[in-house]
Structure formats: C-alpha cells, structure tokens
PDB file of N, CA and C in Angstrom:
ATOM      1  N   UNK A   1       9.694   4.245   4.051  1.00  0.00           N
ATOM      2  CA  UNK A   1       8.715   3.775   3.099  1.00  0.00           C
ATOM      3  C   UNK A   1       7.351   4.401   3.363  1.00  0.00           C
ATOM      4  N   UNK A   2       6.769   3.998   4.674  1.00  0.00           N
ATOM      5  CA  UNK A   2       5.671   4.928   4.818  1.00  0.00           C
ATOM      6  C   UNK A   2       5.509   6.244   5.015  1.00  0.00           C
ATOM      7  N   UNK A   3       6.514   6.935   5.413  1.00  0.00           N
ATOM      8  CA  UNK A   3       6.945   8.376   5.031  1.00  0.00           C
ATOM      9  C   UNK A   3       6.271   8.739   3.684  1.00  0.00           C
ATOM     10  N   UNK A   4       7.149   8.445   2.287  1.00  0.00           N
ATOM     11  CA  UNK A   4       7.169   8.160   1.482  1.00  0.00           C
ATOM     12  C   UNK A   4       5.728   8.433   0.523  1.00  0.00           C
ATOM     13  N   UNK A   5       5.190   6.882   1.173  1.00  0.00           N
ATOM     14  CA  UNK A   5       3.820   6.793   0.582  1.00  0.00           C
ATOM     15  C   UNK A   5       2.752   7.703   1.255  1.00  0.00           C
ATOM     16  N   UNK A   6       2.638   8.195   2.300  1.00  0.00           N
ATOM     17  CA  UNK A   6       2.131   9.409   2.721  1.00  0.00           C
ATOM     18  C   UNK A   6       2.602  10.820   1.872  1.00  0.00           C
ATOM     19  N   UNK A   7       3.302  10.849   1.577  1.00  0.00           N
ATOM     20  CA  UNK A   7       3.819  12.540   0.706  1.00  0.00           C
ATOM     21  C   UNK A   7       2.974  11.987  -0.869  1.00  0.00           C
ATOM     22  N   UNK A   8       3.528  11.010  -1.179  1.00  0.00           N
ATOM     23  CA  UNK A   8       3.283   9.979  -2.663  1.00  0.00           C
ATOM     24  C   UNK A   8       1.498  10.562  -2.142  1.00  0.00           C
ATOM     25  N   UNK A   9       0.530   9.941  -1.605  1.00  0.00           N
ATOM     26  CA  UNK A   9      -0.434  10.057  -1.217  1.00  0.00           C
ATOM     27  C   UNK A   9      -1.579  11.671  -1.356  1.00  0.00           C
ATOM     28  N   UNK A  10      -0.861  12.278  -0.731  1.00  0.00           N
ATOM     29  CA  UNK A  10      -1.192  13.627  -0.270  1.00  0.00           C
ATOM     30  C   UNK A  10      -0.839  14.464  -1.878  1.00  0.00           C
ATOM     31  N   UNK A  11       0.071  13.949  -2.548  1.00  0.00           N
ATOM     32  CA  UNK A  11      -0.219  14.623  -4.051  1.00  0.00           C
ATOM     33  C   UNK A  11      -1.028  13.958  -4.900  1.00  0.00           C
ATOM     34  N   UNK A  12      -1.312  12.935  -4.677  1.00  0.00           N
ATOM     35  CA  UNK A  12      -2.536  12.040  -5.942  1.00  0.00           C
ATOM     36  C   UNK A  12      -3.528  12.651  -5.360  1.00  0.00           C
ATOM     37  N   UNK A  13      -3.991  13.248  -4.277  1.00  0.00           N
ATOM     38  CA  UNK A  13      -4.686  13.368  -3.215  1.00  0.00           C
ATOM     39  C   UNK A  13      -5.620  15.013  -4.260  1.00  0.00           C
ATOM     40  N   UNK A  14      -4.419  15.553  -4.493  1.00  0.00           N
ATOM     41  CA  UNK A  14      -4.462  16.669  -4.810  1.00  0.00           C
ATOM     42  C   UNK A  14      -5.296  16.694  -6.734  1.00  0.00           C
ATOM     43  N   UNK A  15      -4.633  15.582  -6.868  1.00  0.00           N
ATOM     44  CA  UNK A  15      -5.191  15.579  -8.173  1.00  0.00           C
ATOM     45  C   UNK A  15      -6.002  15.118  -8.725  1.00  0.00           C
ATOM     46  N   UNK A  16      -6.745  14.092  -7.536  1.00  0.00           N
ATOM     47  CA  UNK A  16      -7.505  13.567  -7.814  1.00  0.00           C
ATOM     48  C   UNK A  16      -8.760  14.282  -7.404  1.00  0.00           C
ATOM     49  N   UNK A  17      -9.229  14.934  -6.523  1.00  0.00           N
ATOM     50  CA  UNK A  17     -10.207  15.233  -6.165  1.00  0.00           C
ATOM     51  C   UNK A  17     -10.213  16.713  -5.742  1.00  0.00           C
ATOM     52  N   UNK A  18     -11.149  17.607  -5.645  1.00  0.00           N
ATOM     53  CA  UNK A  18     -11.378  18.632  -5.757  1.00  0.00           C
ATOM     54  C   UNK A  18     -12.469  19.001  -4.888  1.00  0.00           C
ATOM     55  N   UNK A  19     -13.054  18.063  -4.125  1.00  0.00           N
ATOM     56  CA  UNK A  19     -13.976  18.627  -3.610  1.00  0.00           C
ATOM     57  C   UNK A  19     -15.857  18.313  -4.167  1.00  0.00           C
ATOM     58  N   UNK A  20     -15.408  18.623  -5.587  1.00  0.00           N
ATOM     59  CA  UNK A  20     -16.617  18.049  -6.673  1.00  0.00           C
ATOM     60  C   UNK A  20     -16.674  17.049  -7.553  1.00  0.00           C
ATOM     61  N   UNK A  21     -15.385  16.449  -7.796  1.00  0.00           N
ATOM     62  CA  UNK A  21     -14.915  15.194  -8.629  1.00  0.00           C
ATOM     63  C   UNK A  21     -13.608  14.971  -8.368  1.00  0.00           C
ATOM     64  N   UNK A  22     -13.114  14.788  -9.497  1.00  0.00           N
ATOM     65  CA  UNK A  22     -11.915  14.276 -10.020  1.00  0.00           C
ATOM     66  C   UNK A  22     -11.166  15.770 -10.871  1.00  0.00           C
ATOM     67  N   UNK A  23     -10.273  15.615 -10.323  1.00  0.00           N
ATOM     68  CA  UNK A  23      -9.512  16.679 -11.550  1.00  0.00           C
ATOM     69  C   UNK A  23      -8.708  15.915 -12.206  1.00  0.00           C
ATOM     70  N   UNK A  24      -8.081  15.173 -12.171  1.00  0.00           N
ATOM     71  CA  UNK A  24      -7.405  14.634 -13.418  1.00  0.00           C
ATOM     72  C   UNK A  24      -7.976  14.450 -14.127  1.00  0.00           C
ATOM     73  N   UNK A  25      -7.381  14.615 -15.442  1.00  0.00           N
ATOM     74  CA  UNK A  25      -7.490  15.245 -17.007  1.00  0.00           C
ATOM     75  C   UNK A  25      -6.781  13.882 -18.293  1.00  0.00           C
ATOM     76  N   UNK A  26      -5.547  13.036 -17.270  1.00  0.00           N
ATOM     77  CA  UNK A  26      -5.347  12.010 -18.320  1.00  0.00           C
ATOM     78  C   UNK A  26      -5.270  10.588 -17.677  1.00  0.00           C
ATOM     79  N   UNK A  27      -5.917  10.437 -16.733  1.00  0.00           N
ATOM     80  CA  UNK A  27      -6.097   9.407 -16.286  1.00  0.00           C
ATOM     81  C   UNK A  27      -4.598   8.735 -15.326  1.00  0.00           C
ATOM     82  N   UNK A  28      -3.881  10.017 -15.300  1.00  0.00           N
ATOM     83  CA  UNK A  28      -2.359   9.559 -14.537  1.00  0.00           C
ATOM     84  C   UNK A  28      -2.566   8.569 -13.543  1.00  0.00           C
ATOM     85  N   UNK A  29      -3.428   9.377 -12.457  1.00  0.00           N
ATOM     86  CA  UNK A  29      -3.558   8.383 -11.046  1.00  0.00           C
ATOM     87  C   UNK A  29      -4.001   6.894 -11.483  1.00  0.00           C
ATOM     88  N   UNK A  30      -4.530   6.438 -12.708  1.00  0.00           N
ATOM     89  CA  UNK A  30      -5.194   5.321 -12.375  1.00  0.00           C
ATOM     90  C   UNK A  30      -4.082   4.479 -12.865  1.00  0.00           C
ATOM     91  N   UNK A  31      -3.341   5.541 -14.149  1.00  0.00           N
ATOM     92  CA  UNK A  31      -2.082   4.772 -14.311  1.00  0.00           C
ATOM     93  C   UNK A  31      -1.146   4.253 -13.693  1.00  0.00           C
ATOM     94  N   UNK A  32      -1.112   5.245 -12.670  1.00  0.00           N
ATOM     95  CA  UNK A  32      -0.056   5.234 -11.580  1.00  0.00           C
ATOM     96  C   UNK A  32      -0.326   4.023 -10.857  1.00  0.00           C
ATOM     97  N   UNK A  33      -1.620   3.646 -10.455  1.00  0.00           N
ATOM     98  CA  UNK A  33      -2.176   2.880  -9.383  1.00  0.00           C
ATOM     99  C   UNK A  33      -1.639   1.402 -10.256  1.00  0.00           C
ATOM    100  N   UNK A  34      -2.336   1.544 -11.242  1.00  0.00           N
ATOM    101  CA  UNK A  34      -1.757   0.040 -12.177  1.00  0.00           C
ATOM    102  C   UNK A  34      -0.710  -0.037 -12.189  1.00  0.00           C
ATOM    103  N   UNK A  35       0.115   0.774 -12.435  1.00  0.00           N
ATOM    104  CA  UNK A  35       1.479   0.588 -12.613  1.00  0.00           C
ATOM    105  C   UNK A  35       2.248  -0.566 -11.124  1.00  0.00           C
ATOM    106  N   UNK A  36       1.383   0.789 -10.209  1.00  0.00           N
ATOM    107  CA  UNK A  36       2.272   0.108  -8.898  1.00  0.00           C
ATOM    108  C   UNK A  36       1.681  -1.331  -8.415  1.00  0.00           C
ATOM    109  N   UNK A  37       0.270  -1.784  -8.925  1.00  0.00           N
ATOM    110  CA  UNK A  37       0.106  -2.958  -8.506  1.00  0.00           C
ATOM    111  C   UNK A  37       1.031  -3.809  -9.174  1.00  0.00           C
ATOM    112  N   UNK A  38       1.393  -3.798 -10.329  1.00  0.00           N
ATOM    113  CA  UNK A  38       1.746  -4.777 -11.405  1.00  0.00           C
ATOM    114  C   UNK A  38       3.502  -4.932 -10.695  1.00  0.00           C
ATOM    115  N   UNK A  39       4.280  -3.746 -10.243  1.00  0.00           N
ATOM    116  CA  UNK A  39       5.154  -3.848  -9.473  1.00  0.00           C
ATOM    117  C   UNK A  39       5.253  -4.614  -8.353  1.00  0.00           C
ATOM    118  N   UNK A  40       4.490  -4.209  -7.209  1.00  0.00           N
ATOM    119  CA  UNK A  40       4.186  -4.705  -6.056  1.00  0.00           C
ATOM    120  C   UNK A  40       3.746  -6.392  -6.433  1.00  0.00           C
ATOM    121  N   UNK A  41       3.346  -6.536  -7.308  1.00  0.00           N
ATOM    122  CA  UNK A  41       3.070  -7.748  -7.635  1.00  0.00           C
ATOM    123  C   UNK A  41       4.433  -8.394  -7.537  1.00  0.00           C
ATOM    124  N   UNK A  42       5.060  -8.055  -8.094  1.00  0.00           N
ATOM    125  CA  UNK A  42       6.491  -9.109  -8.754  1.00  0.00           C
ATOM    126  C   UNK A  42       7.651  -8.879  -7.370  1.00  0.00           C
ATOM    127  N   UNK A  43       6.982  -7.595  -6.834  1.00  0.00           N
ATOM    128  CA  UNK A  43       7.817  -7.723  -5.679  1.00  0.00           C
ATOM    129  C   UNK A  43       7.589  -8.827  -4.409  1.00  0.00           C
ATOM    130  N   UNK A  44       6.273  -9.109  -4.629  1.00  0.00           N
ATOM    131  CA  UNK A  44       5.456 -10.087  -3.561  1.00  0.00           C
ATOM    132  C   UNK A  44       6.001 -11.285  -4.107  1.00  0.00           C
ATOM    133  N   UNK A  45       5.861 -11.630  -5.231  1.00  0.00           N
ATOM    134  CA  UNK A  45       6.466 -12.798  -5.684  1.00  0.00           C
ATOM    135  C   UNK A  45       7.757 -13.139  -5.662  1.00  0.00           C
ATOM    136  N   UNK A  46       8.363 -12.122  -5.310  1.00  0.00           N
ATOM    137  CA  UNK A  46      10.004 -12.152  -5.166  1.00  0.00           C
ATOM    138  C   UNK A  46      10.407 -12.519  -3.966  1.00  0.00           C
ATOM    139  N   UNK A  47       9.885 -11.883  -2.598  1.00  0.00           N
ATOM    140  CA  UNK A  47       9.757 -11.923  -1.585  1.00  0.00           C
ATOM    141  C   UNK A  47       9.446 -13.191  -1.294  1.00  0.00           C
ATOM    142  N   UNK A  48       8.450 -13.831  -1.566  1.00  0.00           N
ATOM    143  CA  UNK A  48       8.033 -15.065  -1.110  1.00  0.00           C
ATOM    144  C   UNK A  48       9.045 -16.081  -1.631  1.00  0.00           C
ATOM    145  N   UNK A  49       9.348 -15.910  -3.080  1.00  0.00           N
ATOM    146  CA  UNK A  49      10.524 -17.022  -3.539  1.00  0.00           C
ATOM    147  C   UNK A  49      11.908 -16.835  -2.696  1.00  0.00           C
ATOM    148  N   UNK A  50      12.256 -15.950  -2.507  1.00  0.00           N
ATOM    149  CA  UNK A  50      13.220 -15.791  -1.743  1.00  0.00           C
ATOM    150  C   UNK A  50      13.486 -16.254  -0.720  1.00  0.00           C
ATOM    151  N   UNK A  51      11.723 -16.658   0.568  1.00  0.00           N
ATOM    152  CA  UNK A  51      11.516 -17.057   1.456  1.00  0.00           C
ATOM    153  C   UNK A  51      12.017 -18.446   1.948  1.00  0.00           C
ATOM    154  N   UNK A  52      10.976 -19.144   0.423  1.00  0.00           N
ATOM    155  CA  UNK A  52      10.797 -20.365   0.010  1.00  0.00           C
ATOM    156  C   UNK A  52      11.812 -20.892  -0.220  1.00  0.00           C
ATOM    157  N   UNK A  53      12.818 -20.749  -0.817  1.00  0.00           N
ATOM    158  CA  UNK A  53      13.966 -21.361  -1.483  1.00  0.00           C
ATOM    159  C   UNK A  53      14.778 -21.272  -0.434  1.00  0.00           C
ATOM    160  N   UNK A  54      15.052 -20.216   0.542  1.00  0.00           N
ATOM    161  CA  UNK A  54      15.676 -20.762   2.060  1.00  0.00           C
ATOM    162  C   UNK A  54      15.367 -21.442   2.811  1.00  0.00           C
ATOM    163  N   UNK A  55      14.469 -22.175   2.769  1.00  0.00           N
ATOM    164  CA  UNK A  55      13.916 -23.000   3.695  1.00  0.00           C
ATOM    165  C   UNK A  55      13.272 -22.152   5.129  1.00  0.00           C
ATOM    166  N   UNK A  56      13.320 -20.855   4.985  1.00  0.00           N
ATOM    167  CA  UNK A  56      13.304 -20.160   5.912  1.00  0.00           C
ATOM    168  C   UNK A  56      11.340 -19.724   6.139  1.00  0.00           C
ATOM    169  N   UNK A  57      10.891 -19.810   6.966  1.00  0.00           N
ATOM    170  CA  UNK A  57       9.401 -19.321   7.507  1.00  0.00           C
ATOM    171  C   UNK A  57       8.939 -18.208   7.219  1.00  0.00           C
ATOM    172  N   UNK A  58       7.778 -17.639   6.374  1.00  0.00           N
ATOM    173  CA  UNK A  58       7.714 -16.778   5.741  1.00  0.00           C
ATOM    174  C   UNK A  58       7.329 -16.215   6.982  1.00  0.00           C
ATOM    175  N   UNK A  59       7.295 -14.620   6.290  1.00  0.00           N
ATOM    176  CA  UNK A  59       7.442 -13.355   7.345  1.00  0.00           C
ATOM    177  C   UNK A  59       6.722 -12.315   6.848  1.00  0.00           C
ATOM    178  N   UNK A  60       5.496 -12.241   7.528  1.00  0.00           N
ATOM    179  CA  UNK A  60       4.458 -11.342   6.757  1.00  0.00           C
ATOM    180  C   UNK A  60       5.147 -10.089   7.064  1.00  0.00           C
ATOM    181  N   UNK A  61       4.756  -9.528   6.057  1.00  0.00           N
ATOM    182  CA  UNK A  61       5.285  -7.879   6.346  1.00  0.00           C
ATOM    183  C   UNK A  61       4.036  -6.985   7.453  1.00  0.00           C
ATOM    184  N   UNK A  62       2.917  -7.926   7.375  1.00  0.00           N
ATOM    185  CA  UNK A  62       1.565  -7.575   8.565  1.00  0.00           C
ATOM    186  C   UNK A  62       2.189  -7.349   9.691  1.00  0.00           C
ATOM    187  N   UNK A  63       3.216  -8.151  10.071  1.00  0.00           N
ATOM    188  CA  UNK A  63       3.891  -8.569  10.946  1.00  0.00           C
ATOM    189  C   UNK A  63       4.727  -7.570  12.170  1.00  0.00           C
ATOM    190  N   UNK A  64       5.588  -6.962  10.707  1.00  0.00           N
ATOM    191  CA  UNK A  64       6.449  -5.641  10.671  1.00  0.00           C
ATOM    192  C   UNK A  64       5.467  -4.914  11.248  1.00  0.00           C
ATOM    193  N   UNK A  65       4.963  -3.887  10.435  1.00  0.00           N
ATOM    194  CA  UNK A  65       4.018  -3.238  10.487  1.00  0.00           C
ATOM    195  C   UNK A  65       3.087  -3.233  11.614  1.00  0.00           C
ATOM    196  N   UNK A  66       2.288  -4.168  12.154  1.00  0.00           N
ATOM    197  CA  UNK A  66       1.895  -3.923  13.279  1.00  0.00           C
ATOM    198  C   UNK A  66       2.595  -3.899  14.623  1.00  0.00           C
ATOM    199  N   UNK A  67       4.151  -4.279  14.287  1.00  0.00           N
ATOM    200  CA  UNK A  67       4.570  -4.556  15.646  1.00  0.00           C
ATOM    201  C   UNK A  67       5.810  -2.859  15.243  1.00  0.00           C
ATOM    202  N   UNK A  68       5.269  -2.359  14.620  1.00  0.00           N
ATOM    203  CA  UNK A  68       6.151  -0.635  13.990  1.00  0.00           C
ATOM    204  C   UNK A  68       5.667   0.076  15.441  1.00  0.00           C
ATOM    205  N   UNK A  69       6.858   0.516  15.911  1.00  0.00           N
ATOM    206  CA  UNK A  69       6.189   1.919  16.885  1.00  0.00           C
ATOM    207  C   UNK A  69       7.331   3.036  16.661  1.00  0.00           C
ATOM    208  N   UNK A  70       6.736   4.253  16.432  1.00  0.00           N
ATOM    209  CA  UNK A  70       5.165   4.359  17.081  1.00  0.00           C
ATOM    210  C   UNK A  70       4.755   4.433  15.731  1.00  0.00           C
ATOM    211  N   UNK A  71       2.996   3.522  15.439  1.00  0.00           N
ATOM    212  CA  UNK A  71       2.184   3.369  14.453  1.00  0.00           C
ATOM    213  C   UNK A  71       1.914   4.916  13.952  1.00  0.00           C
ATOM    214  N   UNK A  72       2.470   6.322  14.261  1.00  0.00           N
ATOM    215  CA  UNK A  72       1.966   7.031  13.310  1.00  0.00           C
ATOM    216  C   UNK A  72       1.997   7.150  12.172  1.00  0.00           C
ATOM    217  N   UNK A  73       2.945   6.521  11.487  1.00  0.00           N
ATOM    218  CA  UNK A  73       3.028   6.271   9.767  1.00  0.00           C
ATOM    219  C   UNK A  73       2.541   5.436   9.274  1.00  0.00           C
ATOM    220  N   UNK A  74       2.330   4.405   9.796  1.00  0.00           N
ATOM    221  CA  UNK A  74       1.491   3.462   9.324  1.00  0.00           C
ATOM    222  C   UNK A  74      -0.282   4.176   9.301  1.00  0.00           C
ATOM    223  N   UNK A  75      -0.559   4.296  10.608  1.00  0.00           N
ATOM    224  CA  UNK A  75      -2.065   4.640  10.836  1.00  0.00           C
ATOM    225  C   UNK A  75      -2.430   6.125   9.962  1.00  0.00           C
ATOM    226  N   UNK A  76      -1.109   6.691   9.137  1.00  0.00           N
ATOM    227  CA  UNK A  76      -1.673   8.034   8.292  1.00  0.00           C
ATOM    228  C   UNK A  76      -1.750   7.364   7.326  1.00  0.00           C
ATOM    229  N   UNK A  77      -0.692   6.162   6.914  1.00  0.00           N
ATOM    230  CA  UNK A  77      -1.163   5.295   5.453  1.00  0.00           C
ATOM    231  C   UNK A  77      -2.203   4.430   5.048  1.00  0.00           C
ATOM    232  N   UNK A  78      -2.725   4.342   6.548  1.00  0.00           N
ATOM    233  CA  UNK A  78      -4.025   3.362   6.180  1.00  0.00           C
ATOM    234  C   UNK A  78      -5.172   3.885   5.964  1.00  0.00           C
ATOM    235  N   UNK A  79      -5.510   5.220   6.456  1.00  0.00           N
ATOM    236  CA  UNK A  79      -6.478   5.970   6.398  1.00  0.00           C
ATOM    237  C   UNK A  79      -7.323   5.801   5.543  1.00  0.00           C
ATOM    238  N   UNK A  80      -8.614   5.164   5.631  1.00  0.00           N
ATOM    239  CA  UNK A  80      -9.626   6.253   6.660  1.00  0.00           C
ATOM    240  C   UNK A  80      -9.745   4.696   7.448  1.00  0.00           C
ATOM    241  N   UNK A  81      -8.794   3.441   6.991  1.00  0.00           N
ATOM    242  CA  UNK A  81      -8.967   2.403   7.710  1.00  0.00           C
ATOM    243  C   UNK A  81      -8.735   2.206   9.020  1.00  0.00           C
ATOM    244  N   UNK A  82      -8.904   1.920   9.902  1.00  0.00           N
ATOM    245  CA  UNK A  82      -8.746   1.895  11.334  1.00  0.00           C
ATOM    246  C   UNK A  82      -7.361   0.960  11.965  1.00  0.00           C
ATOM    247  N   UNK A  83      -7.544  -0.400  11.250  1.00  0.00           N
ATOM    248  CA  UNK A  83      -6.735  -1.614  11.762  1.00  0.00           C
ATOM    249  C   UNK A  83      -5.911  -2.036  10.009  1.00  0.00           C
ATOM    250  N   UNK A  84      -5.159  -2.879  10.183  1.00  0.00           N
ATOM    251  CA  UNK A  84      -4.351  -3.249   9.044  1.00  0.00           C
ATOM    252  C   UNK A  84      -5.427  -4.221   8.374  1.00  0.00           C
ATOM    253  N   UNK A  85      -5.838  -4.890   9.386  1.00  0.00           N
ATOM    254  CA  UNK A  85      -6.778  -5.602   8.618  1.00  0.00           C
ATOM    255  C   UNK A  85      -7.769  -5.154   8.012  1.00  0.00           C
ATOM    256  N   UNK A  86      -8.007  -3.867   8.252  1.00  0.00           N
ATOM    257  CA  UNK A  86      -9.428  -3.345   7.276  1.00  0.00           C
ATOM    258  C   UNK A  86      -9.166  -2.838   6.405  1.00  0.00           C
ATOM    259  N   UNK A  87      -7.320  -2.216   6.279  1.00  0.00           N
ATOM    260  CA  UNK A  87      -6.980  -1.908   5.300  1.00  0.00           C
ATOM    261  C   UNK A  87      -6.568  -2.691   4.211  1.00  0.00           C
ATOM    262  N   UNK A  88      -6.415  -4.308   4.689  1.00  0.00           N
ATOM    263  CA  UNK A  88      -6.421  -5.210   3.229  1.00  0.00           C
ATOM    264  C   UNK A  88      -7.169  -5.476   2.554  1.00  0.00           C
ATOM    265  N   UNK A  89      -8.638  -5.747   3.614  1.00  0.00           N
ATOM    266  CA  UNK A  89      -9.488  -5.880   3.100  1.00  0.00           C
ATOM    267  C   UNK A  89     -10.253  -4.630   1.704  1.00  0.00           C
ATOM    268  N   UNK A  90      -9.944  -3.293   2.429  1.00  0.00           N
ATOM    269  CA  UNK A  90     -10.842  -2.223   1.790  1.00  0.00           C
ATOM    270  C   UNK A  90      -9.409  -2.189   0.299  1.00  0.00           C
ATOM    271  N   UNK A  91      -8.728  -2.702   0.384  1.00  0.00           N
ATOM    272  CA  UNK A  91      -7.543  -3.011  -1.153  1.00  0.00           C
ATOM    273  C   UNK A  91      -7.878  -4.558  -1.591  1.00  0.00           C
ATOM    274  N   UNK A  92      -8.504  -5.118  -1.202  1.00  0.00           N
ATOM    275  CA  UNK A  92      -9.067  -5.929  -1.572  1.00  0.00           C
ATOM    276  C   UNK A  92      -7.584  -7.129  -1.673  1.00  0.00           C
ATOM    277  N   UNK A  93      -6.924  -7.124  -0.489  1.00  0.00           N
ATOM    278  CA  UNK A  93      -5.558  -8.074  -0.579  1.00  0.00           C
ATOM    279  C   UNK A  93      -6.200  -9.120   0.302  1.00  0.00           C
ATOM    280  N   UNK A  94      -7.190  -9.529   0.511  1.00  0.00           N
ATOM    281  CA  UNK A  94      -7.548 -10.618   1.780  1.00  0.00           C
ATOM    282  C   UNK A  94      -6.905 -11.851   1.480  1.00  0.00           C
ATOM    283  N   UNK A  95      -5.636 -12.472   2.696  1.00  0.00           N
ATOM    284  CA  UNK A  95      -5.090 -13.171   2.272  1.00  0.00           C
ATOM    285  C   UNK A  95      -3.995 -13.138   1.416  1.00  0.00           C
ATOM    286  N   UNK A  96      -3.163 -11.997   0.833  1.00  0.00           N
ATOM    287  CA  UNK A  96      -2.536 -11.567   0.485  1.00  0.00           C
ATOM    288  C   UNK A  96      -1.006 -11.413   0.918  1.00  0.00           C
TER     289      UNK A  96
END
C-alpha cells in the first residue's frame, strides 16, 4: 500500500508542480484528491462498522503503521511530515 502511494505520489508530483506553479491543465489532481477522500471515506466507515458490530476493540490503523518496520515507506509517505501525528494533523484528520 505504501509502496503504492509513494509511486501514486511521485506522478501527481510531476504534474502538479513545475518548479513555478502548477502544470495541470484540467484540474485532474484535485479530482483525483476528491475522489480518493470520498472513497477513503466509506472505507473508514466500513472499517469501523465492521469493528463495531463484532464486538471487537477498534484498531487504529496509527497503530499498524507506527509499529511498521522498517518505517521507510511510511516516513517517504508522510513527507515533509516528520511523525504520523503531524501528518494527520497537516491532512487535517485530527482525531480521525
């Protein structure tokens, strides 16, 4: 997954910026970005019902993730964030 979103990354990367702006031309990336919140959304909500309805203790995926070794895929996906937590915050998931 974080593989993934690092390659995913490194081409929006490309299209978005240039050095002097933005190069995109039809607004793809922002589409893209909406798109995937509105996903990730229903996936969060899925996840948690799934949790819930087992009676089972939810399980942050923070969880996963910080206890991932070795953190190099994670720490290239969080970039330019330092800790996971600065990266929810700077996505604005606080509490999330």
């Amino acid at each position: 997954f974080l593989e993934d979103y690092n390659k995913i990354n490194k081409k929006l990367n490309r299209c978005m910026k240039d050095g002097e702006g933005y190069q995109c031309i039809k607004d793809c990336v922002e589409k893209w970005i909406q798109n995937k919140r509105e996903e990730w959304k229903k996936i969060k909500e899925l996840y948690l019902q799934e949790y819930k309805n087992n009676n089972q203790p939810d399980y942050l995926v923070k969880i996963i993730l910080e206890e991932l070794h070795p953190q190099t895929q994670l720490n290239e996906a969080i970039k330019p964030c330092k800790t996971f937590d600065d990266f929810q915050n700077f996505c604005g998931l606080n509490g999330a």
